[in-house]
Protein backbone atom coordinates (compact mmCIF):
# COMPACT_ATOMS: atom_id res chain seq x y z
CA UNK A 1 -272.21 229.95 27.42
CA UNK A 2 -274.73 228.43 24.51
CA UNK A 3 -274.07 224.59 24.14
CA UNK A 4 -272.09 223.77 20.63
CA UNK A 5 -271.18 221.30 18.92
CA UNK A 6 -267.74 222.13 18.60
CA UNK A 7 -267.37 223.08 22.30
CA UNK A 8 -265.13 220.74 24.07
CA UNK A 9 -261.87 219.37 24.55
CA UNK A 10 -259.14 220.59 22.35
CA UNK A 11 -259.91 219.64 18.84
CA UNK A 12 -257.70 216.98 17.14
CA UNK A 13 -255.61 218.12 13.75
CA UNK A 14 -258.24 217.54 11.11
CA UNK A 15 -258.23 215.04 8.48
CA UNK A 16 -257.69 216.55 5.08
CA UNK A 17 -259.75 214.02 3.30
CA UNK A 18 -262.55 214.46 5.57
CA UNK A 19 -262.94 218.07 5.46
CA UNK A 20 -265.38 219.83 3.71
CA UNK A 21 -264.85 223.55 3.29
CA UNK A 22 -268.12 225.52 1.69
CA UNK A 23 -267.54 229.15 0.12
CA UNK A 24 -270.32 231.19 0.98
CA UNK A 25 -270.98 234.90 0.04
CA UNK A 26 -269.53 236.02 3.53
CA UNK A 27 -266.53 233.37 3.57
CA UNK A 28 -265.86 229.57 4.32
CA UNK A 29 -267.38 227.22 6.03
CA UNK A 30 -264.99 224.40 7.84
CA UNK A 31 -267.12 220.97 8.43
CA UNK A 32 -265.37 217.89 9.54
CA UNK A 33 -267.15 215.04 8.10
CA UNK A 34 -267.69 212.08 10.64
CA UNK A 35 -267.19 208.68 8.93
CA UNK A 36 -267.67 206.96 12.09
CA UNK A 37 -270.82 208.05 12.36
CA UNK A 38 -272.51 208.05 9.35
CA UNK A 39 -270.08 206.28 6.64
CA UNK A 40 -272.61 206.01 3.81
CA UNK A 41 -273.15 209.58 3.69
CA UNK A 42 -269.97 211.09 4.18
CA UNK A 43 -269.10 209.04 1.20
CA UNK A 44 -271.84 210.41 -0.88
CA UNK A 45 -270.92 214.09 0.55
CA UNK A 46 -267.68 213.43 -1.13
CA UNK A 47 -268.39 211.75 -4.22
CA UNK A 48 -271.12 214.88 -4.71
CA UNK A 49 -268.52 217.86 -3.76
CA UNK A 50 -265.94 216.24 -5.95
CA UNK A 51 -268.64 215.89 -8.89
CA UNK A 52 -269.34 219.55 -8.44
CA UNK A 53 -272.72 219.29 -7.59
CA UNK A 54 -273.31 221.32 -5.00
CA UNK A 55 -271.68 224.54 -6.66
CA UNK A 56 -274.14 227.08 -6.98
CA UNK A 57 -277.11 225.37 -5.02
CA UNK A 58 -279.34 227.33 -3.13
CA UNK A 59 -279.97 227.51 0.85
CA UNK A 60 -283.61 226.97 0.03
CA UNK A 61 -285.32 226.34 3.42
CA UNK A 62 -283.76 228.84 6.22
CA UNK A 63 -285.44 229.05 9.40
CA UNK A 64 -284.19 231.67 12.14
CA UNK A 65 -283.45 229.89 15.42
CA UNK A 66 -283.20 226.52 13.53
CA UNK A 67 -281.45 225.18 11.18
CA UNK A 68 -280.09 226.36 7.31
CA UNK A 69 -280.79 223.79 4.60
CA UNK A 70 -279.41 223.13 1.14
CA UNK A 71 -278.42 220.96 -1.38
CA UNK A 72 -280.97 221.28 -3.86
CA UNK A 73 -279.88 222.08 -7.28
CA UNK A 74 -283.56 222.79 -8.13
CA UNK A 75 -284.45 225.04 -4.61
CA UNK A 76 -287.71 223.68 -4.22
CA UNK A 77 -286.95 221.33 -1.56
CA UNK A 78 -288.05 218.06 -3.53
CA UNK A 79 -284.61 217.98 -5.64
CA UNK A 80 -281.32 215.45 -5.42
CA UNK A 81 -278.84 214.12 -7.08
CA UNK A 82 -279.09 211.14 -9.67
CA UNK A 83 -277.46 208.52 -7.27
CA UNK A 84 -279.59 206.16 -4.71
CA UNK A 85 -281.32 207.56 -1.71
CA UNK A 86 -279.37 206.56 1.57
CA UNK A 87 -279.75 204.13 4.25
CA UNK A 88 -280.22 205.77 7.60
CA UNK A 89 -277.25 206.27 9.60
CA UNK A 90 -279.06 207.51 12.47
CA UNK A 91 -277.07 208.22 16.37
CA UNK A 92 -278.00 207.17 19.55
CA UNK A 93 -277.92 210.76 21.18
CA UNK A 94 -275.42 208.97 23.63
CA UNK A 95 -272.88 209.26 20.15
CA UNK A 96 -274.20 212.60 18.55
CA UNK A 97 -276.68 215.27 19.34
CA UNK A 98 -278.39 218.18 17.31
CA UNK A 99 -276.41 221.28 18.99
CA UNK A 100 -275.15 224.32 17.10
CA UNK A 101 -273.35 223.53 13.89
CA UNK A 102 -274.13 219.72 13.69
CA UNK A 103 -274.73 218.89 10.17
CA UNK A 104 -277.29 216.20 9.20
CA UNK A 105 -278.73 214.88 6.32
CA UNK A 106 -282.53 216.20 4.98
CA UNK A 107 -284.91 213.50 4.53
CA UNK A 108 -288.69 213.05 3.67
CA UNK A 109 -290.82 211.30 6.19
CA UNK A 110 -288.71 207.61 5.37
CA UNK A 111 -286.12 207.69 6.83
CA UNK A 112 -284.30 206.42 4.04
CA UNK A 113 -284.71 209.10 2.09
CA UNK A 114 -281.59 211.10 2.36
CA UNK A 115 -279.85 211.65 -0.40
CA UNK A 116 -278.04 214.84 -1.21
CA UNK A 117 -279.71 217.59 0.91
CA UNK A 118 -278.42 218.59 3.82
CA UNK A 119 -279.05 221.01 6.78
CA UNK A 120 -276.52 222.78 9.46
CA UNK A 121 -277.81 223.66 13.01
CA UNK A 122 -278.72 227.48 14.01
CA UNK A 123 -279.48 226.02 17.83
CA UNK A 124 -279.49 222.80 19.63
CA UNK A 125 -282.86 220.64 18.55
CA UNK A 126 -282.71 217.35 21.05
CA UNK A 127 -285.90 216.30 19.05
CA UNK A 128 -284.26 216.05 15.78
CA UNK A 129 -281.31 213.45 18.21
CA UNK A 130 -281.97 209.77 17.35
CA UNK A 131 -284.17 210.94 14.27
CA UNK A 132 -282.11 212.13 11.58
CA UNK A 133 -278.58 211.55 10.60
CA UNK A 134 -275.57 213.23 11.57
CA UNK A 135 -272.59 213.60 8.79
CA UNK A 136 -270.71 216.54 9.98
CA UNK A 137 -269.93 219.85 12.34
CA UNK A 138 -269.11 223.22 11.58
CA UNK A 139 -265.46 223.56 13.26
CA UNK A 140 -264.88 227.15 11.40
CA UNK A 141 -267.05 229.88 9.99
CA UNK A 142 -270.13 229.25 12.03
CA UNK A 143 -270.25 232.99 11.75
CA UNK A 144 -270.73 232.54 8.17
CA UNK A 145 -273.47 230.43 8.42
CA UNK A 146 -275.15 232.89 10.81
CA UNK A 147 -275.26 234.92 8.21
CA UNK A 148 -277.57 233.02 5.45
CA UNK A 149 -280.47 234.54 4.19
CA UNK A 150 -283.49 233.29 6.12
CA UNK A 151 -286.69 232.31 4.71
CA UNK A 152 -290.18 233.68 5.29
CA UNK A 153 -293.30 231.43 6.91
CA UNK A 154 -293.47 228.65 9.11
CA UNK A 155 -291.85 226.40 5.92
CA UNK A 156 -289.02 228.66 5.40
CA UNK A 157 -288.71 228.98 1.99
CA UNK A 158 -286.19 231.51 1.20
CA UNK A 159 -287.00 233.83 -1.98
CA UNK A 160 -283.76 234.53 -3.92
CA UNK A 161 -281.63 232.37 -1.66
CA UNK A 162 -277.87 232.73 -1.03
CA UNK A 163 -276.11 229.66 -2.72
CA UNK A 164 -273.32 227.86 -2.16
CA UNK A 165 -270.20 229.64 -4.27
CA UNK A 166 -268.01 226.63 -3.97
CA UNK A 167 -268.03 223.10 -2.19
CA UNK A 168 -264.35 221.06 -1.73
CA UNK A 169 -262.71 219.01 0.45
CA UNK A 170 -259.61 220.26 1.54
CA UNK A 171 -257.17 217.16 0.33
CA UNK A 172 -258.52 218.09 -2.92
CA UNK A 173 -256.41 220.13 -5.74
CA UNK A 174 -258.40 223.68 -5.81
């Protein structure tokens, strides 16, 4: 059995104001945001989806075997949102690990650069534990995820990209 993150114990009922539900092209995807881990940016997750900003971004940087990254209204990979870069809210791999469906938070190489980009986990990367921060985990519709357009090249750089149809959190009116 391949290690994921939402592998375990029986899950708890979900909190409605800390779920973030993503349409996709081939369905929904069902994160549970983790204030406890990373409060800064599961704030800024929120403030962002309930702004409507991440409605028709791209999944710009898609590498098979990795990870699927978005959050870029311009697709380029240098893009963000208009608010502050974030603090890092970074795990001791004793809290959180990189495993399949873990959802962290793109950076440059400061590691308090995040700000609205974000990435979800094809595969387990330990060497991304302890390095990068961790706001969320796909608890539904990992299948859908599986099914993003990957990119070409060692960078990943997807041409014509699949977007993101429709971000919301779930206590939210549709």
């Amino acid at each position: 059995m391949t290690e994921t993150s939402t592998e375990a114990q029986a899950q708890p009922a979900l909190d409605p104001q800390n779920t973030l539900i993503l349409t996709l092209k081939d369905g929904d995807v069902t994160i549970q945001l983790l204030p406890d881990l990373a409060p800064k940016h599961v704030e800024r997750v929120k403030e962002l989806v309930r702004r409507g900003f991440y409605n028709g971004t791209p999944f710009h940087r898609v590498i098979e075997g990795f990870m699927a990254q978005g959050g870029d209204p311009t697709g380029t990979g240098t893009g963000g949102s208009d608010l502050p870069d974030l603090p890092a809210e970074f795990s001791p791999p004793t809290k959180a690990r990189f495993l399949r469906g873990t959802v962290g938070a793109a950076r440059t190489q400061n590691p308090n650069s995040a700000n609205s980009q974000f990435f979800i986990m094809f595969a387990p990367s330990s060497h991304l534990d302890g390095q990068y921060t961790i706001w969320g985990r796909v608890v539904s519709g990992m299948e859908v995820v599986d099914k993003i357009k990957r990119g070409a090249g060692g960078s990943g750089m997807v041409q014509n990209p699949d977007k993101i149809i429709k971000a919301r959190i779930a206590a939210d009116p549709q």
